[in-house]
Protein backbone atom coordinates (compact mmCIF):
# COMPACT_ATOMS: atom_id res chain seq x y z
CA UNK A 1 -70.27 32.29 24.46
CA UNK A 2 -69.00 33.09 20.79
CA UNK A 3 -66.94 30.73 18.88
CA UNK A 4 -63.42 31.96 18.98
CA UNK A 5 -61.37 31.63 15.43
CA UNK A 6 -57.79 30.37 15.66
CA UNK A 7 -55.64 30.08 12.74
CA UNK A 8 -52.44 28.16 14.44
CA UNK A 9 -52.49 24.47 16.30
CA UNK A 10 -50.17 26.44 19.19
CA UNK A 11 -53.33 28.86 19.74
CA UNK A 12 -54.67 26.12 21.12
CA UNK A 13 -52.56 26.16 24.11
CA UNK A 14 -54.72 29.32 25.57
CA UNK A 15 -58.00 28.86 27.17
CA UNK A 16 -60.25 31.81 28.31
CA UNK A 17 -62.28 29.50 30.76
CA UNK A 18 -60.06 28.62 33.76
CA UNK A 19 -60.41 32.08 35.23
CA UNK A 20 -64.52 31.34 35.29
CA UNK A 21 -63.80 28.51 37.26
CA UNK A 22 -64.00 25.62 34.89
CA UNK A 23 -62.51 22.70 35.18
CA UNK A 24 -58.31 22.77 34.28
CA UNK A 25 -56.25 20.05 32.88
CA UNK A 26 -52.75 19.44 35.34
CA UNK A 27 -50.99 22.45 32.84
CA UNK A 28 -54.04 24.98 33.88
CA UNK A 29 -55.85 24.18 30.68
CA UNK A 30 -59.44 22.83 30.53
CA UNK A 31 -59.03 19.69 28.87
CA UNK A 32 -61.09 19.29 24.99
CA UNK A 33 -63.26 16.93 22.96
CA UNK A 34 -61.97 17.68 19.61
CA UNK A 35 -63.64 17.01 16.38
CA UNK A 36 -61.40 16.53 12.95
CA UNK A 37 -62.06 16.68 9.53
CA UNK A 38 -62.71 18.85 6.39
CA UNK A 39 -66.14 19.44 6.56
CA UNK A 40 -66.50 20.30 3.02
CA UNK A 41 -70.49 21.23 2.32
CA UNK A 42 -71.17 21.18 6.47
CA UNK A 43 -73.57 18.68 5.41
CA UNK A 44 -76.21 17.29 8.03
CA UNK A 45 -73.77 14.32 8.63
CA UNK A 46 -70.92 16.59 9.54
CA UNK A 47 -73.02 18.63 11.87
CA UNK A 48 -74.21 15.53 13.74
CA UNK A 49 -70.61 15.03 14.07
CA UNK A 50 -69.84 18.24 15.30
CA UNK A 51 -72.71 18.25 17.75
CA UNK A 52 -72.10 15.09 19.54
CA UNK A 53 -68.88 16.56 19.94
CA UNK A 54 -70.08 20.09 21.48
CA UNK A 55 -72.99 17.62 23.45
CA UNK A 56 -70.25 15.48 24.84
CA UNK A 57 -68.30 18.30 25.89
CA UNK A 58 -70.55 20.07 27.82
CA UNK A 59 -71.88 17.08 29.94
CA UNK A 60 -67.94 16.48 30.75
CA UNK A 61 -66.99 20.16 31.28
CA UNK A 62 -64.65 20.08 28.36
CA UNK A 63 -63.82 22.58 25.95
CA UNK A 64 -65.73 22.04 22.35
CA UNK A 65 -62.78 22.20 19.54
CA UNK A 66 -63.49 21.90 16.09
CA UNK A 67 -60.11 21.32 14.07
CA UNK A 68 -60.36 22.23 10.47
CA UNK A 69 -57.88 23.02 7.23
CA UNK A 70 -58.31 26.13 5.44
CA UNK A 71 -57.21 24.69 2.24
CA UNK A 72 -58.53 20.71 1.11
CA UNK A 73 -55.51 18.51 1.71
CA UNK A 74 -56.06 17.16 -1.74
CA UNK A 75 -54.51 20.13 -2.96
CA UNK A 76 -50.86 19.72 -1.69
CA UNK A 77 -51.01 15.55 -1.83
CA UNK A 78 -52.63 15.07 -4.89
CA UNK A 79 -53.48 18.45 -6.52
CA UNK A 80 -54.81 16.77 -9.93
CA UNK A 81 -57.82 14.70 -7.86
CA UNK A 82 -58.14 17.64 -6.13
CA UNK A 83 -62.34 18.04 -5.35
CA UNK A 84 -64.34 20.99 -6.46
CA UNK A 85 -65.55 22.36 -3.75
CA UNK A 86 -68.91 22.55 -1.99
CA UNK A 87 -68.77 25.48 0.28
CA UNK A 88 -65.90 28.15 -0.01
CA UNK A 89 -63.75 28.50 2.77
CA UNK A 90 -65.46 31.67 4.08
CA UNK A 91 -68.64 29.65 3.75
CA UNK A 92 -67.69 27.07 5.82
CA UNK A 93 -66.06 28.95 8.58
CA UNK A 94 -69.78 30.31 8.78
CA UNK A 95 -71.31 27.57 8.85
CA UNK A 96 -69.47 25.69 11.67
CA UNK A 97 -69.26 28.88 13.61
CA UNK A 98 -73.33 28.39 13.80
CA UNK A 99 -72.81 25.34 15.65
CA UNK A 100 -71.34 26.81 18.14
CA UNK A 101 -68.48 24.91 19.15
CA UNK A 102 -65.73 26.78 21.86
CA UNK A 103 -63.10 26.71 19.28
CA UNK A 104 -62.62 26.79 15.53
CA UNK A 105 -59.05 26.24 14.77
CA UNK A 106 -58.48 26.51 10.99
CA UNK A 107 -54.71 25.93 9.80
CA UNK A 108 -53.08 25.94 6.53
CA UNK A 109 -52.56 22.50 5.02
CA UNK A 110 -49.28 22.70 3.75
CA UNK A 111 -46.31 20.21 2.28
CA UNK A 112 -44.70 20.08 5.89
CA UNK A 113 -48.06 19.05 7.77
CA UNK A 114 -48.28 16.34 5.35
CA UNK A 115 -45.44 14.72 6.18
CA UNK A 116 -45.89 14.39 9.27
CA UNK A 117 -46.19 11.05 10.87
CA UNK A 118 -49.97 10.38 13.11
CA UNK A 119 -47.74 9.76 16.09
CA UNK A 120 -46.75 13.60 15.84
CA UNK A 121 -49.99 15.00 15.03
CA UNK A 122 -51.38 13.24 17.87
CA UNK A 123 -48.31 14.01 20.55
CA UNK A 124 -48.17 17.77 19.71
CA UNK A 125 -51.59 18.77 18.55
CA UNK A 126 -54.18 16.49 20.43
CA UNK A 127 -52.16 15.93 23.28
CA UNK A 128 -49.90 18.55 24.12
CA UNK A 129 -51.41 21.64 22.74
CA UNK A 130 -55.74 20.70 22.89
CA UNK A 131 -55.32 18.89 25.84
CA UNK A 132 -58.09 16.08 24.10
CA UNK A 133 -59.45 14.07 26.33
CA UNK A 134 -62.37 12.55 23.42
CA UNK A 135 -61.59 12.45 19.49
CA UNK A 136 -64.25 11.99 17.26
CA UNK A 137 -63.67 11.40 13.38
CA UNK A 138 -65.51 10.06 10.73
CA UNK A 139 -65.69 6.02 10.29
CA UNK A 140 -63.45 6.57 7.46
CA UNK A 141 -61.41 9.33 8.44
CA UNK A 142 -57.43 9.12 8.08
CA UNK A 143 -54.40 11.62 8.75
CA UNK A 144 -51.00 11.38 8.28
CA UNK A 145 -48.28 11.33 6.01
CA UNK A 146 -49.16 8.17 3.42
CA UNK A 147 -53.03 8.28 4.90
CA UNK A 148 -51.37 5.94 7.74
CA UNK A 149 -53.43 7.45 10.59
CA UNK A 150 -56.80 4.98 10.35
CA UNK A 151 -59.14 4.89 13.16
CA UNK A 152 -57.87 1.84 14.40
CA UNK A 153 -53.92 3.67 14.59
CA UNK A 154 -55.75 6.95 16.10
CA UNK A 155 -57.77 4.17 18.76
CA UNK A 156 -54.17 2.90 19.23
CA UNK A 157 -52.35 6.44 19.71
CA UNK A 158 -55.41 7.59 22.19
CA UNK A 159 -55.24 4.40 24.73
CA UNK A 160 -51.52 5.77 24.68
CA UNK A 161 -51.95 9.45 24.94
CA UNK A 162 -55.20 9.72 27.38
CA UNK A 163 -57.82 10.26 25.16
CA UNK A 164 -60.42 8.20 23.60
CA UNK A 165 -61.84 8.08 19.70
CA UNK A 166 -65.39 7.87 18.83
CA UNK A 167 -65.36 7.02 14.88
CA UNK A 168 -68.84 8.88 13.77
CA UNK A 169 -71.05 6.79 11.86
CA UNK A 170 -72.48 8.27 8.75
CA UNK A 171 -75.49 9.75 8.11
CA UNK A 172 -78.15 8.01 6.08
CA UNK A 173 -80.69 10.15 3.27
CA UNK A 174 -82.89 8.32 1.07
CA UNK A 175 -81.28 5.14 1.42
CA UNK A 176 -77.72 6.72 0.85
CA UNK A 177 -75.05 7.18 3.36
CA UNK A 178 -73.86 11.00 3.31
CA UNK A 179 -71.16 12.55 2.21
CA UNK A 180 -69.52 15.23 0.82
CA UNK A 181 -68.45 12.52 -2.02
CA UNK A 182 -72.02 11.92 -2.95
CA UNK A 183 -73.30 15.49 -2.31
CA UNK A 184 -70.37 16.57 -5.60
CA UNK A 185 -71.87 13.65 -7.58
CA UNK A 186 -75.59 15.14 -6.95
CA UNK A 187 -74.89 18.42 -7.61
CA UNK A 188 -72.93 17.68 -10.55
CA UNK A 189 -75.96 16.03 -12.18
CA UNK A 190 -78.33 19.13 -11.23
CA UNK A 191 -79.78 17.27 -8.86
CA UNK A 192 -80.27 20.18 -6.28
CA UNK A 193 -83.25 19.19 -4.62
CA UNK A 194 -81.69 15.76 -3.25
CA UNK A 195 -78.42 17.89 -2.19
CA UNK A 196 -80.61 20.15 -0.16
CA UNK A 197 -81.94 16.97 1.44
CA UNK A 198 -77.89 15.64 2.27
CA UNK A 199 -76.84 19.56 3.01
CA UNK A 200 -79.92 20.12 5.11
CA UNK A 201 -80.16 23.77 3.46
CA UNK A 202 -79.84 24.53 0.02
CA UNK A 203 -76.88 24.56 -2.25
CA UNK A 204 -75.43 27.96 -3.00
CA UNK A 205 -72.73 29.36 -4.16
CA UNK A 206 -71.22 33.22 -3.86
CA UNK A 207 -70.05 35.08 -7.44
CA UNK A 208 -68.81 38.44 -8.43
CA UNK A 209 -70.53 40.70 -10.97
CA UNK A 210 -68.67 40.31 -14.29
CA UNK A 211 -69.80 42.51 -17.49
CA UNK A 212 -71.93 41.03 -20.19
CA UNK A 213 -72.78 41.36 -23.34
CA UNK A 214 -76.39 42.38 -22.57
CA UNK A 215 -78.05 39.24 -24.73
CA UNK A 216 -80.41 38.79 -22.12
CA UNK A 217 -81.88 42.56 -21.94
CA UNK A 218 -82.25 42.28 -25.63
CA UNK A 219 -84.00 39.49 -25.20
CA UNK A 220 -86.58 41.52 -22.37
CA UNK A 221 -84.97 39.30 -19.56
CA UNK A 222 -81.98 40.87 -17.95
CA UNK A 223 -79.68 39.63 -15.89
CA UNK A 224 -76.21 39.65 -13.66
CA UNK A 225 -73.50 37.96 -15.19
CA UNK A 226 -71.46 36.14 -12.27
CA UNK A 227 -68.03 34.84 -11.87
CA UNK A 228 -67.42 32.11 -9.29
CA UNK A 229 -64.26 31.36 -7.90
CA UNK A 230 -62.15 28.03 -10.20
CA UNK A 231 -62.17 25.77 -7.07
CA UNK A 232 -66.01 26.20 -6.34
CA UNK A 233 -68.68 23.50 -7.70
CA UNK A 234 -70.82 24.22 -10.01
CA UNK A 235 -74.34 22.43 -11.04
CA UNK A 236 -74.81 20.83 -14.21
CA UNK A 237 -76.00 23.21 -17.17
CA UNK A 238 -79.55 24.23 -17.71
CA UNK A 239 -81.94 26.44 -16.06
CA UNK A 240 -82.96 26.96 -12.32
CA UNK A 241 -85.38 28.01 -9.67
CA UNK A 242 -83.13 30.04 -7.49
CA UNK A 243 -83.23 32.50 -5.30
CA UNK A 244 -80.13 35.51 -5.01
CA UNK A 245 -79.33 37.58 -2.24
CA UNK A 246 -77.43 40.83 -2.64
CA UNK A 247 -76.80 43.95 -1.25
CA UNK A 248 -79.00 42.74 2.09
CA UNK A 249 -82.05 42.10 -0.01
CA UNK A 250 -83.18 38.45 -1.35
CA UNK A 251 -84.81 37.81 -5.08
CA UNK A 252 -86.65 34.82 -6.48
CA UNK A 253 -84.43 34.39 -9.55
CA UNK A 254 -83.99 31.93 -12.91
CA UNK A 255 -80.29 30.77 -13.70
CA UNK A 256 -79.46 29.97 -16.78
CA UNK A 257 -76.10 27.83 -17.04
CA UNK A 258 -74.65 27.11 -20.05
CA UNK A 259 -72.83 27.85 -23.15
CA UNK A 260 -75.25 30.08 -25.06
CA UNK A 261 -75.23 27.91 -27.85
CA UNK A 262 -78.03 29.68 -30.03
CA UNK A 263 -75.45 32.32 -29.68
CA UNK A 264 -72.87 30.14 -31.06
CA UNK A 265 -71.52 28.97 -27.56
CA UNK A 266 -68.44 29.82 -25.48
CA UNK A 267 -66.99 30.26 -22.74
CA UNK A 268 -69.57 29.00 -20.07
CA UNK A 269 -72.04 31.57 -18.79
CA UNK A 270 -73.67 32.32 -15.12
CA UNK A 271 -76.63 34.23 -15.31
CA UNK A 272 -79.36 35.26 -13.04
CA UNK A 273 -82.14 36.84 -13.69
CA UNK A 274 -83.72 38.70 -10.88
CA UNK A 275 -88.13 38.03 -10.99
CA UNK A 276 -89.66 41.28 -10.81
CA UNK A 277 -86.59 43.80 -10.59
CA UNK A 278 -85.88 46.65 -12.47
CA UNK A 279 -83.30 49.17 -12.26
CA UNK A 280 -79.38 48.51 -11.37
CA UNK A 281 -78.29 46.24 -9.34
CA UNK A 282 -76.04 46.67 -6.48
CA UNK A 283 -72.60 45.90 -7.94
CA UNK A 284 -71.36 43.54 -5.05
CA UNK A 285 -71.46 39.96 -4.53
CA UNK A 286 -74.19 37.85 -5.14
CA UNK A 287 -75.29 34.74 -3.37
CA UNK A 288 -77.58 32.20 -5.48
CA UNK A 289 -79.31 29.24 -3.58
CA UNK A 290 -80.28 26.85 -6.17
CA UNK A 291 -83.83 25.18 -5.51
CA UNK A 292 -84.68 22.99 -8.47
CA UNK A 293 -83.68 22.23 -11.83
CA UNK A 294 -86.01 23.24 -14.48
CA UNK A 295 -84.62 21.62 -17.66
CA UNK A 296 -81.44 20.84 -19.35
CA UNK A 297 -79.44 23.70 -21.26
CA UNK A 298 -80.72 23.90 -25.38
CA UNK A 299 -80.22 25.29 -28.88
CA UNK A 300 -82.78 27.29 -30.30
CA UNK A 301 -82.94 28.27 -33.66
CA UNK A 302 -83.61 32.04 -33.24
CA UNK A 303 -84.00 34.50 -30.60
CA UNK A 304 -87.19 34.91 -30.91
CA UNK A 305 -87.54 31.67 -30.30
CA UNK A 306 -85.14 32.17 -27.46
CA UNK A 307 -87.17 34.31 -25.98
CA UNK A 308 -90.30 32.41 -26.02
CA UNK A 309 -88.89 29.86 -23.93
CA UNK A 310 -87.37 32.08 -21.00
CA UNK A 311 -90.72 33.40 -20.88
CA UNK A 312 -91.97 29.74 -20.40
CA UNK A 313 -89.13 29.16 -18.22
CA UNK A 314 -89.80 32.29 -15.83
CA UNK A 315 -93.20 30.88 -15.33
CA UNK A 316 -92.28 27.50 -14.42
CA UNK A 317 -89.59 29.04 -11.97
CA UNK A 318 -92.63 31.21 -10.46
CA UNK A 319 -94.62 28.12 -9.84
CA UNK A 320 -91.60 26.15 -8.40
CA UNK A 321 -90.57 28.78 -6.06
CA UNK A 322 -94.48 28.99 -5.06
CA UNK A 323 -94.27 25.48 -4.18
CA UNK A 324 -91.15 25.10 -3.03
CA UNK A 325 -90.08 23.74 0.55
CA UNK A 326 -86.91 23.51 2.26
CA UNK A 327 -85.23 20.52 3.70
CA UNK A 328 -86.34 21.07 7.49
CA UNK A 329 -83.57 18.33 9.21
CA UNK A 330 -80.76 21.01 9.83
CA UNK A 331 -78.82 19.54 13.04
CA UNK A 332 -79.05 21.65 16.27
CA UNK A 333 -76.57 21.41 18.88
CA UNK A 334 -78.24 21.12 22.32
CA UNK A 335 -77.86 24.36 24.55
C-alpha cells in the first residue's frame, strides 16, 4: 500500500484500513506506532529508526506513522543556530516515503506549536488524534515548549496515556555514533566519502541553472552554473567526482566550488562540468551526487595554467568515478 501524505496532526484522525478489516481502536480507528523526529539527511540511523517502527507495527497490526516538520524547528526557536540543511524538504519527503511507512504526516513548525507544553502534544496528537499505542524517538530526542519533553517526561506521559516509548539507540559508523550533527560537520570539511558511509547513499544536492559568464567554455571545459537554495548545505570548496542527473539522463561530472580566485574571486561559484557532453543542456534542475573530493580550491597564475589543471583534474575524476563504490548498508524495512 502507498504511503499516504498528510499535512495536518487532525488528518490523522482518518484511517483507510478499518473497512479491510483491520484491527480498530474503541473510536473505530486502528491504533499507531508512531515515529518522531526531523529526519534531516534520512541518514542510515534514522531509517533504522523508522523501520523498527514500520517492523513493530506490522507484527502488532498497527498503523506505521511517521510524524515529521516541514520546516527545522530551529528556525522559529532559535533562527540564528538555525542548521544548514542536509536534504531539502522535497528530498526528504522522498526519501521517507521509500520506507514505506502507512503515514507521513508533515506539519508546519510554527511559533504556536512551540509553545506548547509535552503534556498537550502528547494528549491531542499521540493520543487523541494517532491513536499511538508505541512511540519511538531518538535517545536524545526532546519536544516541547523550553525542550521540556525528554524521554524520561515522554516515558512518563505514555504510562499515563496508553502508549509506550522506545528511545532508539544511535547508529554507530567508523567508530562514530550517527547523526545528522556529525553528517553537517563531514560534509562541511569535503569529506563526502565518509557522509556517504553515515547517509548510506551519497550526498546530493538539487540547483537551478543560473547564467554564467562562460569562463569555463573559454577555457575548453564547459559547464552549468547552479544555484542552490540559502538553507541547503553545501561541501567545502574545491573540486569533485560527481555525478549530475538532469532532464531523466545521468552524467559523470567534475564540480568545481569556489571563488574563482585566478579570476579575481567573488561571489562563490557552483559549477559542473558534464564528462563527455556536448551541445545544450536541458535548462531544468539539476541533481549533483558528490562522490569524492579531488583537491582543495586554488589560485593559478594564468589561464593557461588554469586550464592545464582542469585537464588534470578531469582525469583524476575519470579514474575516481571508474573506481568508485557506493556505500551498500541502506536500511530496508521488512515486507
Amino acid at each position: 500500500m502507498a504511503t499516504e501524505v498528510i499535512a495536518s496532526f487532525s488528518q490523522l484522525t482518518r484511517d483507510g484500513d478499518s473497512a479491510n478489516g483491520r484491527r480498530s481502536s474503541a473510536n473505530g480507528r486502528r491504533p499507531s506506532a508512531v515515529a518522531i523526529g526531523f529526519f534531516d539527511g534520512v541518514h542510515v540511523g534514522h531509517q533504522a529508526l523508522v523501520c523498527a517502527t514500520i517492523d513493530a507495527a506490522r507484527a502488532r497490526g498497527l498503523r506505521s506513522v511517521v510524524l515529521t516538520f516541514a520546516n527545522h524547528p530551529a528556525t522559529v526557536v532559535r533562527p540564528q543556530a538555525a542548521p544548514k540543511l542536509i536534504t531539502s524538504r522535497e528530498q526528504r519527503v522522498a526519501l521517507l516515503r521509500r520506507l514505506s511507512p502507512d503515514v507521513l504526516c508533515v506539519v508546519p513548525f510554527d511559533n504556536a506549536l512551540s509553545q506548547w507544553e509535552p503534556r498537550r502534544f502528547c494528549e491531542e496528537v499521540l493520543r487523541d488524534a494517532a491513536a499511538t499505542r508505541r512511540l519511538t524517538v531518538g535517545r536524545n530526542f526532546v519536544l516541547g515548549r523550553g525542550r521540556s519533553g525528554t524521554v524520561p517526561v515522554l516515558e512518563s506521559l505514555g504510562a499515563e496515556l496508553g502508549f509506550e516509548v522506545v528511545p532508539f539507540e544511535p547508529v554507530e559508523r567508523e567508530g562514530l555514533a550517527v547523526s545528522s550533527s556529525e553528517i553537517r560537520a563531514q560534509i562541511a570539511a569535503g569529506r563526502v566519502e565518509r557522509a556517504a558511509a553515515f547517509l548510506g547513499r551519497p550526498f546530493s544536492v538539487t540547483g537551478i541553472q543560473i547564467g554564467g559568464n562562460r569562463l569555463g567554455r573559454e577555457l575548453g571545459f564547459p559547464t552549468l552554473n547552479l544555484h542552490v537554495a540559502d538553507e541547503l548545505l553545501l561541501p567545502a570548496t574545491g573540486i569533485y567526482a560527481a555525478r549530475a542527473r538532469l532532464a531523466g539522463e545521468t552524467f559523470d561530472a567534475a564540480v568545481y566550488l569556489g571563488a574563482r580566485a585566478t579570476f579575481g574571486g567573488g561571489a562563490a561559484s557552483f559549477e559542473v562540468h558534464l564528462l563527455g557532453f556536448s551541445g545544450e543542456a536541458d535548462p531544468g534542475p539539476v541533481t549533483i551526487e558528490l562522490l569524492s573530493r579531488v583537491r582543495d580550491d586554488a589560485r593559478f597564475a594564468s589561464a593557461a595554467e588554469l586550464a592545464r589543471q582542469i585537464g588534470a583534474d578531469v582525469a583524476e575524476v575519470r579514474r575516481r568515478l571508474r573506481e568508485y563504490r557506493a556505500p551498500g548498508d541502506r536500511e530496508e524495512c521488512r515486507s
